[in-house]
N, C-alpha and C. Protein backbone atom coordinates (compact mmCIF):
# COMPACT_ATOMS: atom_id res chain seq x y z
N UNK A 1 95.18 71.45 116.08
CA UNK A 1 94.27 72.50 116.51
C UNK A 1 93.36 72.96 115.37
N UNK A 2 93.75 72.77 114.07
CA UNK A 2 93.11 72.67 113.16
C UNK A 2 92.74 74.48 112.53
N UNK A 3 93.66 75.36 112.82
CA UNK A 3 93.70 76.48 112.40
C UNK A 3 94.07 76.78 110.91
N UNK A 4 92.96 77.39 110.47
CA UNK A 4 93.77 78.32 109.50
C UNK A 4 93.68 79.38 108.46
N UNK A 5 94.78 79.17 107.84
CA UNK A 5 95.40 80.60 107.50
C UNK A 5 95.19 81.41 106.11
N UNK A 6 94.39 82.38 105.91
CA UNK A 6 93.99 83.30 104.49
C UNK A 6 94.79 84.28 104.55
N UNK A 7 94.41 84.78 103.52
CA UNK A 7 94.90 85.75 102.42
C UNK A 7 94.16 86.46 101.86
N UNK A 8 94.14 88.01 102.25
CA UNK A 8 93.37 88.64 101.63
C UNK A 8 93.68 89.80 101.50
N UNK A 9 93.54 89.96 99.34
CA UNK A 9 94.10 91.31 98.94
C UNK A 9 92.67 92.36 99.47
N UNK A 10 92.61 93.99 100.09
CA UNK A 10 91.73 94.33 100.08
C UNK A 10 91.11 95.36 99.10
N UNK A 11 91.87 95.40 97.87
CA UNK A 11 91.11 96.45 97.42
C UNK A 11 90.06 95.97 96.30
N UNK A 12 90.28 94.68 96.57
CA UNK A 12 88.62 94.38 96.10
C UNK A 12 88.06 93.00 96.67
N UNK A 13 88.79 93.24 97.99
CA UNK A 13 88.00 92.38 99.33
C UNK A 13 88.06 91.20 98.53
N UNK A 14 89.22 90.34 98.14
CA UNK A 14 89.42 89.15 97.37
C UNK A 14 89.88 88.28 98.22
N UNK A 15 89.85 86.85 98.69
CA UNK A 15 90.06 85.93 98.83
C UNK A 15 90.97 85.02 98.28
N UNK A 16 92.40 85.44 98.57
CA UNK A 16 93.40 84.63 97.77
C UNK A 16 93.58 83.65 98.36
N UNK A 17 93.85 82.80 99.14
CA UNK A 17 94.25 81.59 99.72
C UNK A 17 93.34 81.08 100.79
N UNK A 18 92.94 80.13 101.21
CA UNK A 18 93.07 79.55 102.76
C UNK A 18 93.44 78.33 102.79
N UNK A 19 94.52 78.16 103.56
CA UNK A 19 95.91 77.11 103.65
C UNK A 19 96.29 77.19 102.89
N UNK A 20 96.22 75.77 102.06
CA UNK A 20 97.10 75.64 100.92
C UNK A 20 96.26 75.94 99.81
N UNK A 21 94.84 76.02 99.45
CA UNK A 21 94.21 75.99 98.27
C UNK A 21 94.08 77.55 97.96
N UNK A 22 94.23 77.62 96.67
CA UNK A 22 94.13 78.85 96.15
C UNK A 22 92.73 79.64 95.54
N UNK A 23 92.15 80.29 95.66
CA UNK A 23 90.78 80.99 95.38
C UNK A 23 90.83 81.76 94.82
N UNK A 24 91.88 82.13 93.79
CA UNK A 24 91.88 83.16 92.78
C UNK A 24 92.68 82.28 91.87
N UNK A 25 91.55 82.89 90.33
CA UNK A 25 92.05 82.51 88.78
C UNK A 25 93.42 82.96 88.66
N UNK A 26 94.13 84.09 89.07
CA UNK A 26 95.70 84.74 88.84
C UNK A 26 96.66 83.64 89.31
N UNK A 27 97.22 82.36 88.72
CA UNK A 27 97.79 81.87 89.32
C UNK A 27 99.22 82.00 89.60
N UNK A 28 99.35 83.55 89.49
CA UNK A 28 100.43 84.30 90.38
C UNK A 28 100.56 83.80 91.99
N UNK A 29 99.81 83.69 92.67
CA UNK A 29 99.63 83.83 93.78
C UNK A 29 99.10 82.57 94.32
N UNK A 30 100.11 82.10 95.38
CA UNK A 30 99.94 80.89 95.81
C UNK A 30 100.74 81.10 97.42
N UNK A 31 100.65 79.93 98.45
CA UNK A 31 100.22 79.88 99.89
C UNK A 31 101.67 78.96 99.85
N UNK A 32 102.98 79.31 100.42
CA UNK A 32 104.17 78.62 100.95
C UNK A 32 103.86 78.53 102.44
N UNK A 33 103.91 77.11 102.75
CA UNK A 33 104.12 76.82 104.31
C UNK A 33 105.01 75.69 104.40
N UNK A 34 105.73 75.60 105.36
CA UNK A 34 106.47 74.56 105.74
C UNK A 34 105.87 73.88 107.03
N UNK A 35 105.35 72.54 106.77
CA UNK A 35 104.72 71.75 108.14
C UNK A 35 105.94 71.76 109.54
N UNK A 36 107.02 72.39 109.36
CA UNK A 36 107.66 72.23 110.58
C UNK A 36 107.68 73.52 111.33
N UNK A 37 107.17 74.60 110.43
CA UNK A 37 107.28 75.47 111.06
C UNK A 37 105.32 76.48 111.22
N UNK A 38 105.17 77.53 111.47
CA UNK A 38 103.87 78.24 111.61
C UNK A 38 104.06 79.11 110.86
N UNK A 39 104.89 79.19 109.63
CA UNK A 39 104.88 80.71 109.02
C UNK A 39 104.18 80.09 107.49
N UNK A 40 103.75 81.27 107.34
CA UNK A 40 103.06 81.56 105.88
C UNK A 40 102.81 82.22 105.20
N UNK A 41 103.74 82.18 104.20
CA UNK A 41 103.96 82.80 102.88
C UNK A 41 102.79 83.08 102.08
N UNK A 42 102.46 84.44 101.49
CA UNK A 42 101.81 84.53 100.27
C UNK A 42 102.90 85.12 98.93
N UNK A 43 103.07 84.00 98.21
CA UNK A 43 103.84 84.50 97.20
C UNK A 43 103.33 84.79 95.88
N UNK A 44 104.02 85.98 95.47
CA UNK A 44 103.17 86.61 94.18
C UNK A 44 104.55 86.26 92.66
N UNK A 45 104.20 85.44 92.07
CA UNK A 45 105.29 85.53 91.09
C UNK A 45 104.88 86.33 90.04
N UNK A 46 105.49 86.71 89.60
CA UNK A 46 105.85 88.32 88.69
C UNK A 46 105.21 89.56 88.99
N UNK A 47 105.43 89.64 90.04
CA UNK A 47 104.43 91.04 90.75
C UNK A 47 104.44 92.25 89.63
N UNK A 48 103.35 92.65 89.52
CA UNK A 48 103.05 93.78 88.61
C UNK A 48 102.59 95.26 89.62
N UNK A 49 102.84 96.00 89.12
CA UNK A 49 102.21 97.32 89.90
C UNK A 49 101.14 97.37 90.50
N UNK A 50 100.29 96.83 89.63
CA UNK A 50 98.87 96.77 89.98
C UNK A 50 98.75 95.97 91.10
N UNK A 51 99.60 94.94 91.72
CA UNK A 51 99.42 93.76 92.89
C UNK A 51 99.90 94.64 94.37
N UNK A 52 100.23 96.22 93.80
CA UNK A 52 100.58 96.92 94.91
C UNK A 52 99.17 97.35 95.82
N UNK A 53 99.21 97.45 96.62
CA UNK A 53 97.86 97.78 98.11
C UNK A 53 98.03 97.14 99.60
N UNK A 54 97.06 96.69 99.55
CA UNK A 54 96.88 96.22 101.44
C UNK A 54 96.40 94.89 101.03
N UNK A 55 97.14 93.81 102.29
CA UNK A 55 97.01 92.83 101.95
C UNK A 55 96.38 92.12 103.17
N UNK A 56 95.99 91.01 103.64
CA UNK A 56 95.69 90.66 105.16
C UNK A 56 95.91 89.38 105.34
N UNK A 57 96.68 88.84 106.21
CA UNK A 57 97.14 87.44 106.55
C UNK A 57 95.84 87.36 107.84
N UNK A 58 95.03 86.68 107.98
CA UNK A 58 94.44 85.97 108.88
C UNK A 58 94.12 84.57 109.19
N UNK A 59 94.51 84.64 110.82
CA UNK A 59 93.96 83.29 111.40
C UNK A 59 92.97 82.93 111.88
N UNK A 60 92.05 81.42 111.94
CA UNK A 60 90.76 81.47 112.10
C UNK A 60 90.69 81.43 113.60
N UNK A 61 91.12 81.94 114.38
CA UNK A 61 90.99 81.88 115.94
C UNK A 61 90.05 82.58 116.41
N UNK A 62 89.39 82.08 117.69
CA UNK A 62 88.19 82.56 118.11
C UNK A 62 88.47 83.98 118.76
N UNK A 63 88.57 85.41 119.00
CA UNK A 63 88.46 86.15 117.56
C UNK A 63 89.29 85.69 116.62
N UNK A 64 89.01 86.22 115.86
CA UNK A 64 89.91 85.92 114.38
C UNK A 64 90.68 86.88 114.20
N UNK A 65 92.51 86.61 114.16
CA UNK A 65 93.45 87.40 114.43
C UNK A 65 93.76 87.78 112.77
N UNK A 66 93.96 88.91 112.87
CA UNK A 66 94.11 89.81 111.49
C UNK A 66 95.99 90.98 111.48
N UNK A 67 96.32 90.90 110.73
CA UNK A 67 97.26 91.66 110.25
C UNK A 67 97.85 92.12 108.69
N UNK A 68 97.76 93.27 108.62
CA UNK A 68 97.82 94.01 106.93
C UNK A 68 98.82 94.67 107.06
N UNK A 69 99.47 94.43 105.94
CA UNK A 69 100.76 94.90 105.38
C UNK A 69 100.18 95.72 103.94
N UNK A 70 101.07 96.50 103.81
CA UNK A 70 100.99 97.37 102.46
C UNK A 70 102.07 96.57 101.27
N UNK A 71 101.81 96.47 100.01
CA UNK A 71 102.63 95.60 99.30
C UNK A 71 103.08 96.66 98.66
N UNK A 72 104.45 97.09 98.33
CA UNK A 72 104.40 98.19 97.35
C UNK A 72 105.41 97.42 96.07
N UNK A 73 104.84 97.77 94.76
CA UNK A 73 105.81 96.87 93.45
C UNK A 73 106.22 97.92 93.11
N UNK A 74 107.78 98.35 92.28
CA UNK A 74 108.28 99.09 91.90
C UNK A 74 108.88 98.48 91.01
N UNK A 75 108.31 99.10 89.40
CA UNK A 75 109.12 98.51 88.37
C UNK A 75 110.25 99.12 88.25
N UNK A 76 111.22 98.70 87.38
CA UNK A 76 112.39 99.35 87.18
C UNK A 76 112.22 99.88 85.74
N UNK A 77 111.87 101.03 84.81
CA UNK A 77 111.71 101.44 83.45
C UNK A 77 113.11 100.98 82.67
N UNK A 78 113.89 100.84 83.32
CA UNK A 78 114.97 101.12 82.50
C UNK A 78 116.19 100.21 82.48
N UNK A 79 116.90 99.12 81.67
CA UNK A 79 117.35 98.67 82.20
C UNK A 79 118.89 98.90 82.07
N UNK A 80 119.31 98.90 82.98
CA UNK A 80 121.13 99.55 82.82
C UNK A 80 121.77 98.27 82.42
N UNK A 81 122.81 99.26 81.35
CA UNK A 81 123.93 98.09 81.08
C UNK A 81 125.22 98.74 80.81
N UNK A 82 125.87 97.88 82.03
CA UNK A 82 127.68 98.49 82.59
C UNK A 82 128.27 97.64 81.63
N UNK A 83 128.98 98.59 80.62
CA UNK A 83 129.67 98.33 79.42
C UNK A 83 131.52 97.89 80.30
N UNK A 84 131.71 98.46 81.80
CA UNK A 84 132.73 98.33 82.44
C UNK A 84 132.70 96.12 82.40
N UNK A 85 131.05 95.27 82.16
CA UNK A 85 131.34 94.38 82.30
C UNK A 85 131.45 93.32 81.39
N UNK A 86 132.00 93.80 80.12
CA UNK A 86 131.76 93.65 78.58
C UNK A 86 133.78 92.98 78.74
């Protein structure tokens, strides 16, 4: 059917993916699909705070189907260490 599928961060209306090729220099961010199945991943490796906002998975269907998720990153400041595992 020949559909497909982007990625788009919106808070500066960026163009991360469509299919498999990637459209952003951050090569954090890259397009997981599995040909057996219809799902698709946008994966962010080492998410930073800043990669937190609104994001939009769209398909190129005649309309063109849209859905946004909010990404939220939460660092951890601090890192604990249980001396109980010493």
């Amino acid at each position: 059917m020949g559909l497909e599928v982007s990625w788009v961060r919106h808070r500066d209306i960026h163009l991360l993916t469509v299919g498999r090729y990637t459209y952003t220099s951050d090569q954090r961010f890259q397009t997981i699909h599995s040909p057996q199945t219809e799902d698709w991943t946008l994966q962010v490796r080492y998410p930073q705070k800043r990669d937190s906002g609104m994001y939009e998975c769209q398909v190129s269907t005649t309309p063109p189907i849209g859905h946004s998720m909010h990404l939220s990153v939460v660092a951890n400041d601090r890192i604990r260490h249980d001396d109980s595992l010493d």
